[in-house]
C-alpha atoms as a PDB file:
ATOM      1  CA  UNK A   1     125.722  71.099 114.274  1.00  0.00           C
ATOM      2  CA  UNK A   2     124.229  71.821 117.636  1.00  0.00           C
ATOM      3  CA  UNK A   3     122.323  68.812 118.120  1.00  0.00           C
ATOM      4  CA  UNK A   4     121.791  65.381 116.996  1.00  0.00           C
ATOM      5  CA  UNK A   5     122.197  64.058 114.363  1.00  0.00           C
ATOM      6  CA  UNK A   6     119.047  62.470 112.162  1.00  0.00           C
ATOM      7  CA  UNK A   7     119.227  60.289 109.398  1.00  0.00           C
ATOM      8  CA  UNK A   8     116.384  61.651 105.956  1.00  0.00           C
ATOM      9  CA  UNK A   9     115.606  60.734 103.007  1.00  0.00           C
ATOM     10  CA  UNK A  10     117.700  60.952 100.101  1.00  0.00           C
ATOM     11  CA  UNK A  11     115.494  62.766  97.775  1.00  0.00           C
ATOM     12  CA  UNK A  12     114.096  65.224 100.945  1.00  0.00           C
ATOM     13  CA  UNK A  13     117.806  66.131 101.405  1.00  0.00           C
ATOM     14  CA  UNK A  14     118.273  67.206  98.238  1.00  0.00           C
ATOM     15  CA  UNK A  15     115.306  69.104  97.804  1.00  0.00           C
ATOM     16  CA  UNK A  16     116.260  71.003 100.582  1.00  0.00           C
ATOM     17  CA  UNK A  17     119.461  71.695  99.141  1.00  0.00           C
ATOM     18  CA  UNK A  18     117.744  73.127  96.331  1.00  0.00           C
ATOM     19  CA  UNK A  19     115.401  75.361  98.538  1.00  0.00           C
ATOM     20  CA  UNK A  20     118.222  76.511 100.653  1.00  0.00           C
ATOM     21  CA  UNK A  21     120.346  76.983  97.225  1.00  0.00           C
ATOM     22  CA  UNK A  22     117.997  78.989  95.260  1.00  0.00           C
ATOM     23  CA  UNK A  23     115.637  80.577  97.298  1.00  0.00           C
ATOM     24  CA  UNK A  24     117.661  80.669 100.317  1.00  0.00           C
ATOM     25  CA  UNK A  25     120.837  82.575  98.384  1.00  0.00           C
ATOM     26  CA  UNK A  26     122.920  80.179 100.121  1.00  0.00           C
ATOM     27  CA  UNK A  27     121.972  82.267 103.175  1.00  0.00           C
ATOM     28  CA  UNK A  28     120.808  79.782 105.669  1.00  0.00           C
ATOM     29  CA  UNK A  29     121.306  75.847 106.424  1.00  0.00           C
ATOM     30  CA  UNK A  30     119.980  73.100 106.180  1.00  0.00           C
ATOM     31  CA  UNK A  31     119.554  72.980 110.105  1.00  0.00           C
ATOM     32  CA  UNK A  32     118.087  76.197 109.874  1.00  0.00           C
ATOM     33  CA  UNK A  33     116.128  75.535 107.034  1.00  0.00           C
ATOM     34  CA  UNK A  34     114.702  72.345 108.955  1.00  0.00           C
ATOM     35  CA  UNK A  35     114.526  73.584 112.187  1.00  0.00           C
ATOM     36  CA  UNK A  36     111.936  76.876 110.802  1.00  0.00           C
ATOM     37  CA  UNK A  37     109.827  73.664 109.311  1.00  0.00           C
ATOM     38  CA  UNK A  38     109.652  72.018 112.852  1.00  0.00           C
ATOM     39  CA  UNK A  39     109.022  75.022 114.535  1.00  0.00           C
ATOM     40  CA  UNK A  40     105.924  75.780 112.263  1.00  0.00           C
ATOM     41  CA  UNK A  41     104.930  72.511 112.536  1.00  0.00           C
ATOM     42  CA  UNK A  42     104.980  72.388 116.307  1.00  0.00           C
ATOM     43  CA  UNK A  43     103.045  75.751 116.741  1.00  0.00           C
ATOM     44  CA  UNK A  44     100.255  74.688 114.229  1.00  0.00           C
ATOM     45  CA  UNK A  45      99.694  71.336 115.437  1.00  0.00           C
ATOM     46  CA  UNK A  46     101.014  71.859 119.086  1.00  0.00           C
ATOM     47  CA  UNK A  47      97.607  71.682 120.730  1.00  0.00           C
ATOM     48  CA  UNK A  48      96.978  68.156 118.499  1.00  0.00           C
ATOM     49  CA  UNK A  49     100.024  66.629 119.907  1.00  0.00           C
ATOM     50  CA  UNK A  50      99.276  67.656 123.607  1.00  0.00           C
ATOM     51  CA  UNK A  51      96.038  65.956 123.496  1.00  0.00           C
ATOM     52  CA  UNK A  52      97.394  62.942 121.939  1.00  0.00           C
ATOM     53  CA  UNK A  53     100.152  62.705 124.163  1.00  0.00           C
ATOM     54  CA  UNK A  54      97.823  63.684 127.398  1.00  0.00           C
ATOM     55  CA  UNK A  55      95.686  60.245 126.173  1.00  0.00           C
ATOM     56  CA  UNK A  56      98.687  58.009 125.829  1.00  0.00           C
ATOM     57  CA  UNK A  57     100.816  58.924 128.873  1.00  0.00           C
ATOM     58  CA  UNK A  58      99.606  57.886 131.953  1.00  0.00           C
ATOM     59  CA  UNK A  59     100.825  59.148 135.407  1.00  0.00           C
ATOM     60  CA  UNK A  60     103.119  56.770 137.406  1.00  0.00           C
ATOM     61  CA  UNK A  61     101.218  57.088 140.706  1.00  0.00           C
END
């Protein structure tokens, strides 16, 4: 709702529904739901990705 939209899969959507359903209480959203999962993901694997990224992306000048 407060950003973009992204297209999943099918069968991820509706396991999330499930999550968010039954062990949620119908207390938080998909978006929220999704957006704790790429959070976690970003702070364990956040110094991965910087080095990555720091290989592939040159400076312009």
């Amino acid at each position: 709702r407060f950003g973009k939209h992204v297209p999943i899969r099918q069968e991820y959507h509706e396991r999330i529904q499930k999550i968010v359903r039954i062990i949620g209480n119908d207390e938080i959203s998909i978006f929220n739901y999704i957006d704790n999962v790429l959070n976690q993901h970003f702070e364990d694997f956040q110094e991965d990705i910087v080095k990555l990224y720091n290989e592939k992306n040159t400076d312009i000048f």
